[in-house]
Protein backbone atom coordinates (compact mmCIF):
# COMPACT_ATOMS: atom_id res chain seq x y z
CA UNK A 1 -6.95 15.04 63.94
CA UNK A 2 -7.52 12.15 60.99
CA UNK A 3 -10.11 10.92 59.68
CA UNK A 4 -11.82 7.17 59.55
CA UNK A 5 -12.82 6.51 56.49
CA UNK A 6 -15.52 3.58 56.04
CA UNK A 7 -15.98 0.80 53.37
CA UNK A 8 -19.50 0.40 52.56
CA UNK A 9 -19.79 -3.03 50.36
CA UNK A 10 -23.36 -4.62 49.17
CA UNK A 11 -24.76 -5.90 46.29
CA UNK A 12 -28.12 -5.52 44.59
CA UNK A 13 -29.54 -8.18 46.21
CA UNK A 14 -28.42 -7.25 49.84
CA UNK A 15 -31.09 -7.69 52.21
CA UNK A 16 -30.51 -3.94 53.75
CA UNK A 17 -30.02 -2.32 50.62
CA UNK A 18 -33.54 -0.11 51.63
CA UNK A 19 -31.40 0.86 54.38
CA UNK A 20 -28.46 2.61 52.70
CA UNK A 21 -29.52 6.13 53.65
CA UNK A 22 -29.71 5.02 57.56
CA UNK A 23 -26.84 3.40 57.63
CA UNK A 24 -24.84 6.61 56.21
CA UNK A 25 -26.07 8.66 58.64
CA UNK A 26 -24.82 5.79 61.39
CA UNK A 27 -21.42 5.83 59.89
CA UNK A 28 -21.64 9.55 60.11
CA UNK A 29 -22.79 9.84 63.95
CA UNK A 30 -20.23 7.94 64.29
CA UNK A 31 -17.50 9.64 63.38
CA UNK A 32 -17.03 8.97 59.89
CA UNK A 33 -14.86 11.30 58.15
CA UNK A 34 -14.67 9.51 54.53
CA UNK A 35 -16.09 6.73 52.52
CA UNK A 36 -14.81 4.43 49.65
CA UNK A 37 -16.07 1.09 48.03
CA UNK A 38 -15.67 -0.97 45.04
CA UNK A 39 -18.06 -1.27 41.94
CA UNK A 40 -18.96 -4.60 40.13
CA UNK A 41 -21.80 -3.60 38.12
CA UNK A 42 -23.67 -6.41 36.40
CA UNK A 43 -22.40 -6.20 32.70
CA UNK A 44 -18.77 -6.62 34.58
CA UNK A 45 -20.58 -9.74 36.53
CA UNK A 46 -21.64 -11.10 33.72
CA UNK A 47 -18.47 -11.15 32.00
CA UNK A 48 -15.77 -12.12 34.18
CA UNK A 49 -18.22 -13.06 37.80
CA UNK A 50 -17.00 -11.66 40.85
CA UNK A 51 -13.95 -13.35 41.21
CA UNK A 52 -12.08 -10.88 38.49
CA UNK A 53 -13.32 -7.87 39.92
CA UNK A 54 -12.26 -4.03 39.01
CA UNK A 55 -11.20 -3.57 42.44
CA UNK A 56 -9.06 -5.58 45.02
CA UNK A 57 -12.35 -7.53 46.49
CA UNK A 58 -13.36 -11.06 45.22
CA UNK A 59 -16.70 -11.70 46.87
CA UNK A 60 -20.21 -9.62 45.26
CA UNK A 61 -21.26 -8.34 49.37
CA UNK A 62 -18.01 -6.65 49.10
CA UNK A 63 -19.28 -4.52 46.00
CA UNK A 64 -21.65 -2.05 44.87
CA UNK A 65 -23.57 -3.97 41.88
CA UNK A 66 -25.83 -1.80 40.52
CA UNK A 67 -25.70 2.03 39.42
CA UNK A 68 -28.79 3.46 41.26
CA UNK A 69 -27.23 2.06 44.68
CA UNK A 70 -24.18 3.98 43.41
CA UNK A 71 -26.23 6.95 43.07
CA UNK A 72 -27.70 6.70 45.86
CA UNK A 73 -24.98 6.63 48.17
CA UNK A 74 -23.22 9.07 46.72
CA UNK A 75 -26.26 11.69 47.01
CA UNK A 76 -26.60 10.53 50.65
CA UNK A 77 -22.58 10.86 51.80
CA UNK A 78 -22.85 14.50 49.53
CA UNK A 79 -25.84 15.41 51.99
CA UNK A 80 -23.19 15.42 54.99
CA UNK A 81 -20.42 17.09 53.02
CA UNK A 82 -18.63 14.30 52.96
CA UNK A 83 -16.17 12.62 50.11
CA UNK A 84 -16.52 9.36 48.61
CA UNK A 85 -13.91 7.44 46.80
CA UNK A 86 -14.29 4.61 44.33
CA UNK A 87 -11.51 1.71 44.17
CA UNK A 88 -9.89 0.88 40.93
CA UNK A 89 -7.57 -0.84 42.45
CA UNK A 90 -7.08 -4.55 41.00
CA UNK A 91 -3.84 -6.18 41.14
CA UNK A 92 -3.58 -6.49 37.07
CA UNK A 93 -5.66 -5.08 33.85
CA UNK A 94 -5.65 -6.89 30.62
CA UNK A 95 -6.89 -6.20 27.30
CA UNK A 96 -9.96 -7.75 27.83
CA UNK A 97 -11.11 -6.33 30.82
CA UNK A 98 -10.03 -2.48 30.13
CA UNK A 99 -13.29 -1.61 27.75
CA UNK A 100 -15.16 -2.47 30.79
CA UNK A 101 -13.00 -0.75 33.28
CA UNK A 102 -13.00 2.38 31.17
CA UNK A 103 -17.55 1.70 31.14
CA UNK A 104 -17.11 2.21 34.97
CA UNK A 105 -15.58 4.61 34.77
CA UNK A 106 -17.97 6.53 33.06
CA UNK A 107 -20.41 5.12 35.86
CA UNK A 108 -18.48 6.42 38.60
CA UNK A 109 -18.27 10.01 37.06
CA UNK A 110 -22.01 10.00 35.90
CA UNK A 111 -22.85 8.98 39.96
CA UNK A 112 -20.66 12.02 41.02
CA UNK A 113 -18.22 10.39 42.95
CA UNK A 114 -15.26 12.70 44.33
CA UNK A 115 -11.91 10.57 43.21
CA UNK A 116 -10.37 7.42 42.49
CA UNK A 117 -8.30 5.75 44.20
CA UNK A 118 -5.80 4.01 41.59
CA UNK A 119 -3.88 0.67 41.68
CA UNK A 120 -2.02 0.78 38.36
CA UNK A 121 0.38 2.99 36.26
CA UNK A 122 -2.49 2.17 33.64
CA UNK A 123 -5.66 3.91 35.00
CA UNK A 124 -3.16 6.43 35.75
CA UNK A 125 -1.98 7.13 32.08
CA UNK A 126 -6.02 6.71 30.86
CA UNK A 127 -6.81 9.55 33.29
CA UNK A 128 -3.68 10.93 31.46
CA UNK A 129 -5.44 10.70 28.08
CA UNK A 130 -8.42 11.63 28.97
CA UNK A 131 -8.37 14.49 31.08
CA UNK A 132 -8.75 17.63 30.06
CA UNK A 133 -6.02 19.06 32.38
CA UNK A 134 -4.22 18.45 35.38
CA UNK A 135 -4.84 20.24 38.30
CA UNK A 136 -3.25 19.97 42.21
CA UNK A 137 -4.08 17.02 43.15
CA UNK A 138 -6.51 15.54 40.53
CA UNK A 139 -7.65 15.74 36.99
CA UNK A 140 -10.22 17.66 35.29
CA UNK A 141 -12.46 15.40 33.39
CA UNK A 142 -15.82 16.65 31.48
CA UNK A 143 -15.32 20.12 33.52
CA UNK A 144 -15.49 18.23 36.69
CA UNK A 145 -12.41 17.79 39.02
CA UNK A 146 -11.45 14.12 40.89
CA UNK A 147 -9.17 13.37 43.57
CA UNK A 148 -6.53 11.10 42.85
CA UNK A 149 -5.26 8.48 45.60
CA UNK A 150 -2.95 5.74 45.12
CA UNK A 151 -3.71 2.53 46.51
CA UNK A 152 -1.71 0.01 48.33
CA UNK A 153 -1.97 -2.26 45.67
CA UNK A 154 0.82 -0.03 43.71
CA UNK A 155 3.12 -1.66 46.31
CA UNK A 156 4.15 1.91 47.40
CA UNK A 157 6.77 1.47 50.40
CA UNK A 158 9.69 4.24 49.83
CA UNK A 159 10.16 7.28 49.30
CA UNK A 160 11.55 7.05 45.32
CA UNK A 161 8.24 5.74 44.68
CA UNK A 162 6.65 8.57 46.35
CA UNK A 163 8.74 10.86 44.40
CA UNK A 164 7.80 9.02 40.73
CA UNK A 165 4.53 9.12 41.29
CA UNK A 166 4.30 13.00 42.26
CA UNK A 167 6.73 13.54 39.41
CA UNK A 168 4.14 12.33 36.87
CA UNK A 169 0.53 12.45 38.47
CA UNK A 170 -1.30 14.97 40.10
CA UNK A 171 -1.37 13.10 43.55
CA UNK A 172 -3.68 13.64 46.07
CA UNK A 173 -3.19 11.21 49.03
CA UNK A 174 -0.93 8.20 49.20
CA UNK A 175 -2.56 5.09 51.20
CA UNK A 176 0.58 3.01 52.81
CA UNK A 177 0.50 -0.82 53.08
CA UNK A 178 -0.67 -2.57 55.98
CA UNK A 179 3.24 -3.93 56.05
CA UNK A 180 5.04 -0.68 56.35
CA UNK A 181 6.14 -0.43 59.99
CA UNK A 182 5.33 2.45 62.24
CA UNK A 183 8.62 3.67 62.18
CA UNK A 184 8.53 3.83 58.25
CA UNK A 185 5.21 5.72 58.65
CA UNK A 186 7.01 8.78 60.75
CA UNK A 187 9.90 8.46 58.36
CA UNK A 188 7.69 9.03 55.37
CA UNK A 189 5.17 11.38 56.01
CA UNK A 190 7.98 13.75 57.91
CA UNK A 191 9.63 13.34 54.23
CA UNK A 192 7.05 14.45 52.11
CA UNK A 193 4.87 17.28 54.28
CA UNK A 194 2.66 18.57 52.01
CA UNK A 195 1.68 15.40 50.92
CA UNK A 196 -1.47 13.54 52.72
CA UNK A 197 -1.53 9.78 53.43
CA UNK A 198 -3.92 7.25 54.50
CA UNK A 199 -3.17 4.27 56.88
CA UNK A 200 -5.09 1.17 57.92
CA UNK A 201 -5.81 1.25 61.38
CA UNK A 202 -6.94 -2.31 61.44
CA UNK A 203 -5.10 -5.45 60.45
CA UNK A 204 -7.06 -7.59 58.25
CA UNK A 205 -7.27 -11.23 57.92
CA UNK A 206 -4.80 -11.81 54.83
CA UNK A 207 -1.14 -12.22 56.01
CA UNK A 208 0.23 -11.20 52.67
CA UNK A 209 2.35 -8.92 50.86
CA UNK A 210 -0.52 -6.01 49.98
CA UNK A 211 0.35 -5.00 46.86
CA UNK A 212 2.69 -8.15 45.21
CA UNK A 213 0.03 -10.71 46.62
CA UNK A 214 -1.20 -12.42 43.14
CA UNK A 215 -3.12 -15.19 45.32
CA UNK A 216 -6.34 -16.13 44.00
CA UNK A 217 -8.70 -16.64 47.22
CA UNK A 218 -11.71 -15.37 49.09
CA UNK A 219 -13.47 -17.87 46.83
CA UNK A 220 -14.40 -19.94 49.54
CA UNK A 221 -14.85 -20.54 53.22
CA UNK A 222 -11.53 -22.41 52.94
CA UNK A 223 -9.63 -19.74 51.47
CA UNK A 224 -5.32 -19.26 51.16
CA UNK A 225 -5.47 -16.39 53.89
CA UNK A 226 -8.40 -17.90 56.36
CA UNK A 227 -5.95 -20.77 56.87
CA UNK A 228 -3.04 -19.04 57.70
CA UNK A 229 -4.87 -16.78 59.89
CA UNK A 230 -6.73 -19.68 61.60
CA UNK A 231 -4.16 -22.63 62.20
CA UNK A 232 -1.29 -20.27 62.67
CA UNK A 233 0.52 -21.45 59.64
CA UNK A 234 4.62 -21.08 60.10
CA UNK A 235 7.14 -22.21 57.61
CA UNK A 236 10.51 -22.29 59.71
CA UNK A 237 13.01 -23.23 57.30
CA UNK A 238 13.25 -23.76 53.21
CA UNK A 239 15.60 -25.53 51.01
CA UNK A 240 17.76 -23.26 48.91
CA UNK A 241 17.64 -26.46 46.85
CA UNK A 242 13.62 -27.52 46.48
CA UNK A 243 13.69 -27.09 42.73
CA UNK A 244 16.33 -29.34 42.02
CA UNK A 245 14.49 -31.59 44.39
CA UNK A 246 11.45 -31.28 42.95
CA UNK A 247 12.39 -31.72 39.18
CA UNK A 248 14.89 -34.32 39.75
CA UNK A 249 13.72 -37.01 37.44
CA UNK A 250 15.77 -40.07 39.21
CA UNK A 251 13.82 -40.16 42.51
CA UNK A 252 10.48 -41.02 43.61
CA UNK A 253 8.26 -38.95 45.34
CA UNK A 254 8.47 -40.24 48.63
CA UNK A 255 12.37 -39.71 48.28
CA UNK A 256 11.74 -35.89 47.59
CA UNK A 257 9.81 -35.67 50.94
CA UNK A 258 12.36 -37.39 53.00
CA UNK A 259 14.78 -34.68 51.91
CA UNK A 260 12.56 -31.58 52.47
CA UNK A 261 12.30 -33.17 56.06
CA UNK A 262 14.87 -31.23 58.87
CA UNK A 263 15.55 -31.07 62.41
CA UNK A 264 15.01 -28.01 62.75
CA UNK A 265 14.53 -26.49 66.56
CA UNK A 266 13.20 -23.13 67.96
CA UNK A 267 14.88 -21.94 70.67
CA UNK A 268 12.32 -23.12 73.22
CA UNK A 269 12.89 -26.78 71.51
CA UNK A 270 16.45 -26.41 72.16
CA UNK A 271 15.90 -24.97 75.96
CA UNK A 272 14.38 -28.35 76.81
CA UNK A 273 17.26 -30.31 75.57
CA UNK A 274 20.14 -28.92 77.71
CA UNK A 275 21.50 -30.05 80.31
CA UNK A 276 24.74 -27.87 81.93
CA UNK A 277 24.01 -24.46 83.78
CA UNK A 278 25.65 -22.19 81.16
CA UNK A 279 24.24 -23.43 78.38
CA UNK A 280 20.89 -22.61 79.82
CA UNK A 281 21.76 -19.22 80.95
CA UNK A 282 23.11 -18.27 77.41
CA UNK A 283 20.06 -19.34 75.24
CA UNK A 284 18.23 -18.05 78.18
CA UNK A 285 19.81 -14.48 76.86
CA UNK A 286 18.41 -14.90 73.30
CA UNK A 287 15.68 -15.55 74.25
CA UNK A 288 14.42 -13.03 76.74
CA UNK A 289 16.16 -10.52 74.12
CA UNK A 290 14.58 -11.99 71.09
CA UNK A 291 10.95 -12.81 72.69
CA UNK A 292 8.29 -10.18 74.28
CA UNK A 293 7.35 -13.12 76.48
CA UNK A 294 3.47 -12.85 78.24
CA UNK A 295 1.41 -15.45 79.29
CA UNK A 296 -1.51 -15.31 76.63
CA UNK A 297 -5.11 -15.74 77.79
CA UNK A 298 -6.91 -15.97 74.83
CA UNK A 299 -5.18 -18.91 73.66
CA UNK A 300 -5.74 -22.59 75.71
CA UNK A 301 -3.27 -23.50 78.47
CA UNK A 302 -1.53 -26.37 76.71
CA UNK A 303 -1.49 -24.50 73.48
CA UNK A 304 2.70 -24.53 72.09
CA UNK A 305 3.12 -20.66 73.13
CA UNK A 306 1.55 -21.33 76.55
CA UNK A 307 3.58 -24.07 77.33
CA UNK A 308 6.93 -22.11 76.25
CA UNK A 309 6.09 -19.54 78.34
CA UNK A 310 5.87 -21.29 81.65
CA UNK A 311 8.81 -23.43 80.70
CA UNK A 312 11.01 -20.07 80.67
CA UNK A 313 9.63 -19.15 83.83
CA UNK A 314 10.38 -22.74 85.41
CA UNK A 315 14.11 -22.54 84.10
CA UNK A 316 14.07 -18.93 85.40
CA UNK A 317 13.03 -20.62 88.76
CA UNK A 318 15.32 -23.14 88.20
CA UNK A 319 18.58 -21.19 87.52
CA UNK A 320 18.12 -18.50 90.16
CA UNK A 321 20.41 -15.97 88.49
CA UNK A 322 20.24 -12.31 89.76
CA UNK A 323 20.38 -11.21 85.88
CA UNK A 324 16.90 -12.67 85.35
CA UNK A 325 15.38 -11.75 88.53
CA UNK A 326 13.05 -8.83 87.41
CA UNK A 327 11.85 -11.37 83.86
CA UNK A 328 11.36 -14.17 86.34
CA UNK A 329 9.14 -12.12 88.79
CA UNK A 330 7.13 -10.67 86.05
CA UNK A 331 6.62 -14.26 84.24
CA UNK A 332 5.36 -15.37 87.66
CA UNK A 333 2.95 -12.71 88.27
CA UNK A 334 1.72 -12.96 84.29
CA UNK A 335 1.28 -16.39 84.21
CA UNK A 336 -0.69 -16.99 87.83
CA UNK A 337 -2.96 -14.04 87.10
CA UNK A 338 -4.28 -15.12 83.77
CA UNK A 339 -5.08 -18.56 84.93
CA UNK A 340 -6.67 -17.51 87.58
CA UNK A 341 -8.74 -15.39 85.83
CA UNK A 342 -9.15 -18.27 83.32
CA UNK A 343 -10.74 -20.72 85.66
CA UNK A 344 -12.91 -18.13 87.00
CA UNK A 345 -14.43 -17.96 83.59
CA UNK A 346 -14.83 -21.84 83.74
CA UNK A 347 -16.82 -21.61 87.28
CA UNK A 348 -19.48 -18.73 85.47
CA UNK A 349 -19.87 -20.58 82.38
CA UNK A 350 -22.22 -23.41 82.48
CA UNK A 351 -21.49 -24.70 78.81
CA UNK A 352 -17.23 -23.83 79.67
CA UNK A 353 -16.33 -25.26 76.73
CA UNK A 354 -18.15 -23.51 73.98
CA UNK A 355 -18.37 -20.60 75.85
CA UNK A 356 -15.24 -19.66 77.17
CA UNK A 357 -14.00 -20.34 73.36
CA UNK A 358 -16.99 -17.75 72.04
CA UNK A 359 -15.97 -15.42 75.24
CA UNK A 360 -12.58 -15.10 73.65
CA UNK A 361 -13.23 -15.15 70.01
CA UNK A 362 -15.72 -12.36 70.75
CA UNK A 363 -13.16 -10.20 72.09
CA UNK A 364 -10.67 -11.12 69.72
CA UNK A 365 -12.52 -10.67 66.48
CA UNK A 366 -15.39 -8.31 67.25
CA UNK A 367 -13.35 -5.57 69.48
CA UNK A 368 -10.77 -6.31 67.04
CA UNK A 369 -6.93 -5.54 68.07
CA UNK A 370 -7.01 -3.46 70.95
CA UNK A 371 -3.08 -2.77 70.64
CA UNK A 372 -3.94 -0.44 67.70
CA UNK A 373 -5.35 2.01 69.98
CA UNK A 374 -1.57 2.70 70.02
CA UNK A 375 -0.95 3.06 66.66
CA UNK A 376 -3.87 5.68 66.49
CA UNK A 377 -2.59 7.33 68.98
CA UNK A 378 0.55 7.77 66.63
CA UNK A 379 -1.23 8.64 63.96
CA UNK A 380 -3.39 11.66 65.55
CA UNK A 381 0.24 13.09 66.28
CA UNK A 382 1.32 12.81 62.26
CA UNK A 383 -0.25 16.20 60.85
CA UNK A 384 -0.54 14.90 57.53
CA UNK A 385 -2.02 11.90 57.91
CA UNK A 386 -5.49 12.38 56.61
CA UNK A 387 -7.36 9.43 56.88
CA UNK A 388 -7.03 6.33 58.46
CA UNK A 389 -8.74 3.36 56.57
CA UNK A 390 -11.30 1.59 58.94
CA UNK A 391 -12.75 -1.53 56.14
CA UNK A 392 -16.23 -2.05 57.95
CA UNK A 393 -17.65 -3.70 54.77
CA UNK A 394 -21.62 -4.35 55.94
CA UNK A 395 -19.62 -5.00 59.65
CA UNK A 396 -21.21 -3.02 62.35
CA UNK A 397 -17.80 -1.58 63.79
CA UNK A 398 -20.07 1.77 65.73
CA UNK A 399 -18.86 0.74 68.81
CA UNK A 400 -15.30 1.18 67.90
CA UNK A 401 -15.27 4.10 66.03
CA UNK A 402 -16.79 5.44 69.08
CA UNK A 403 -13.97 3.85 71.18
CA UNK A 404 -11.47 5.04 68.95
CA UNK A 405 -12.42 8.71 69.16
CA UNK A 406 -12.72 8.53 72.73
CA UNK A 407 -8.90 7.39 72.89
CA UNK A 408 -7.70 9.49 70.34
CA UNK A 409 -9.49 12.49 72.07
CA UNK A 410 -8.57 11.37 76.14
CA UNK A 411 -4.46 9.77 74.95
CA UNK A 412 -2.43 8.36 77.36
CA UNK A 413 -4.22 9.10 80.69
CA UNK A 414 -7.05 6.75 80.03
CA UNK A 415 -5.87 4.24 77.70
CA UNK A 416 -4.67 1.25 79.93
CA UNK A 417 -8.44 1.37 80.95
CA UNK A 418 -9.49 0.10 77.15
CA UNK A 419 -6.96 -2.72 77.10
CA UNK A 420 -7.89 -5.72 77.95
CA UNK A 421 -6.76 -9.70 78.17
CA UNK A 422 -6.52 -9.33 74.50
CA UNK A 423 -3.10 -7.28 74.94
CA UNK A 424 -0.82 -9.52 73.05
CA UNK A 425 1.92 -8.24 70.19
CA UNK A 426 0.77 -11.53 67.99
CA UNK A 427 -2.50 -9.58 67.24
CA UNK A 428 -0.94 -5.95 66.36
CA UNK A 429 -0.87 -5.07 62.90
CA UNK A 430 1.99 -2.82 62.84
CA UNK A 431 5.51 -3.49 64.13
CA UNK A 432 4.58 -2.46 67.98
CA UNK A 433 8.33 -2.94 69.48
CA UNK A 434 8.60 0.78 67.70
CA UNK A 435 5.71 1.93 69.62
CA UNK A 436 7.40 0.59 72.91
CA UNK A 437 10.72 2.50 71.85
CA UNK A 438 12.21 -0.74 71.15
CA UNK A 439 11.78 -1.48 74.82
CA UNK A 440 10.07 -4.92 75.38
CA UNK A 441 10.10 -3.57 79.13
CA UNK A 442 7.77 -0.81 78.43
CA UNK A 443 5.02 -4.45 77.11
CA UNK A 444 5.42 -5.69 80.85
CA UNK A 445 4.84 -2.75 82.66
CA UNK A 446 1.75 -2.74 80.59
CA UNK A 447 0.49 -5.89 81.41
CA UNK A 448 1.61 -5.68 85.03
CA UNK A 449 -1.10 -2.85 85.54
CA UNK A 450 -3.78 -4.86 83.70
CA UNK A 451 -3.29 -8.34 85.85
CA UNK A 452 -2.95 -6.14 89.01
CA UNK A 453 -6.56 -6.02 89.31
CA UNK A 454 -6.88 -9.66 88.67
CA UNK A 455 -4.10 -10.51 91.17
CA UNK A 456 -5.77 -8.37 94.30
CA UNK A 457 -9.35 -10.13 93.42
């Protein structure tokens, strides 16, 4: 069985910092196996703010600013018998920043923490140089010995990396990107079996590359990754050209955007346009092979992905073809059942506007993806996955740790009763057409037991 380890972020100035001790023990009734954070103490603040930071995190509630907190937490997750780990874990070091990196340090081992978790081949050769010796799996530093993970920020996704690192550190626990698939998960931990690693169990709002992601952003409500996430953001073609567009000295600028215009067409685009029988039945092919189609609830009616899903099931109608009979009947069956369940919510809510958009959002962002209930499933079955990262970060997530156990601990037989209208692939962190055997099937019979329900109501 793995562990969850929690994220515990706040500054000095954080209105519950009297609280640290009670909300330890929380994370602990709750199933907490392991803790980490970050550390932006104020001689680092001072210096650089909070948007260089030692660790991976850009905004001060994210941090722990101040020794005694540091202290202090670590006494109180040492009362349970629990570790702690301390991100150093920043994309880049420089010469200027690394007396102050190697002053944390010193914090982090006066506090008593249990390990670091590491983000560059630096920190790893100062713990090299200033270690007294290695031992398995850590260091021995002023007679004490520290864990050493390695974070995804050292872009670890294969298994020559994997074998470099053990090569050359004393390696305690690799933690895998939130990109590496499920399938590269089994893959690597049945590889290396005496070797622990920690996965995320929750997606997280930035879309990007983990460890080569040099975007500066969580500066502001308006941030690189909050757009993508929240307009849906999808580049569908590029020029192999744009340079020579953009640098060409002879045009104007208005020219240059004429030329990065195309016609480009998605499938569904293209499904609209034609006209003859066959034509329709052989994009109708990709597309039922390329697509796990579902009607999505959460989303409006008209919205784009809405819309293409009802127009396959209208050609589907249309063409009658004994091929697509079982796609067509589920489509049906999908698409009735969520509206109807949709307009019911419009007859209980008086303000339907507002609150059938908070209704959703709240199950979307607050119960988070409920898909990954999957993926910890997985993950209970890998013996040498250790921990698997749950970022709570001051967010109350009690209720599903709770859930999570529960699943983890009752599997398959009771798991299509924790799914709800939220079951879409669009929200799943990891590649999910692994956990479905590559069988896009396996996604319908899924939803046809959740709308079931709906459809006898």
């Amino acid at each position: 069985m793995f562990k969850s380890i929690v994220g515990l972020g706040f500054s000095k100035w954080w209105k519950f910092k009297k609280d640290i001790a009670k909300i330890i023990e929380n994370h602990i009734n709750n199933n907490a196996g392991e803790f980490f954070c970050g550390y932006n103490p104020i001689y680092w603040a001072e210096k650089f703010g909070y948007e260089v930071s030692p660790n991976g995190r850009f905004a001060e509630h994210e941090q722990i600013t101040d020794l005694e907190s540091l202290q202090e937490i670590v006494t109180e997750v040492h009362k349970y018998d629990k570790e702690i780990m301390w991100n150093i874990n920043a994309w880049y070091y420089t010469d200027v920043t690394a007396p102050y990196i190697e002053r944390c340090i010193v914090d982090y081992m006066e506090a008593g923490v249990d390990g670091f978790i590491c983000g560059s081949l630096w920190i790893l050769e100062y713990f090299e140089d200033i270690a007294e010796e290695k031992r398995e799996k850590g260091y021995i530093i002023n007679g004490k010995k520290f864990k050493i993970n390695i974070s995804t920020i050292m872009a670890v996704y294969n298994s020559s990396a994997i074998e470099f690192l053990l090569e050359n550190y004393p390696i305690n626990k690799v933690i895998l990107s939130r990109e590496v698939t499920l399938e590269e998960i089994l893959e690597l931990t049945s590889q290396f079996p005496d070797l622990t690693f920690e996965v995320f169990g929750e997606w997280d709002f930035c879309r990007y590359n983990n460890g080569l992601c040099f975007a500066e952003h969580k500066y502001t409500n308006r941030d690189i990754c909050t757009v993508v996430v929240n307009d849906w953001i999808i580049k569908q073609t590029s020029k192999p050209d744009y340079r020579k567009i953009i640098r060409n000295p002879e045009e104007e600028n208005n020219q240059k955007v004429e030329k990065f215009e195309n016609e480009y067409k998605d499938e569904f685009e293209l499904l609209e346009e034609l006209e003859t029988k066959e034509e329709k039945i052989s994009l109708m092919k990709i597309i039922l092979n390329k697509y796990i189609l579902y009607y999505d609830p959460l989303l409006w009616v008209n919205t784009k992905w809405n819309k293409n899903v009802k127009l396959v099931s209208n050609i589907l109608n249309e063409l009658q073809e004994p091929e697509f009979e079982e796609k067509q009947r589920y489509l049906k069956k999908d698409i009735k059942a969520w509206i109807q369940a949709y307009q019911d919510y419009l007859k209980e809510l008086v303000w339907w506007k507002y609150g059938i958009e908070s209704k959703y959002k709240d199950n979307f962002y607050n119960r988070a993806d409920n898909l990954n209930l999957y993926s910890y499933i997985l993950f209970a079955d890998i013996p040498n996955v250790d921990t698997v990262k749950f970022p709570t970060r001051g967010r109350d997530y009690q209720t599903k740790l709770n859930l999570i156990k529960e699943i983890v601990e009752t599997r398959w037989d009771v798991i299509i009763w924790h799914l709800d209208m939220s079951c879409v692939p669009s929200r799943a962190h990891y590649d999910l057409s692994f956990m479905f055997d590559g069988d896009k099937e396996r996604f319908r019979k899924i939803r046809d037991r959740l709308i079931d329900p709906i459809s006898m109501n």
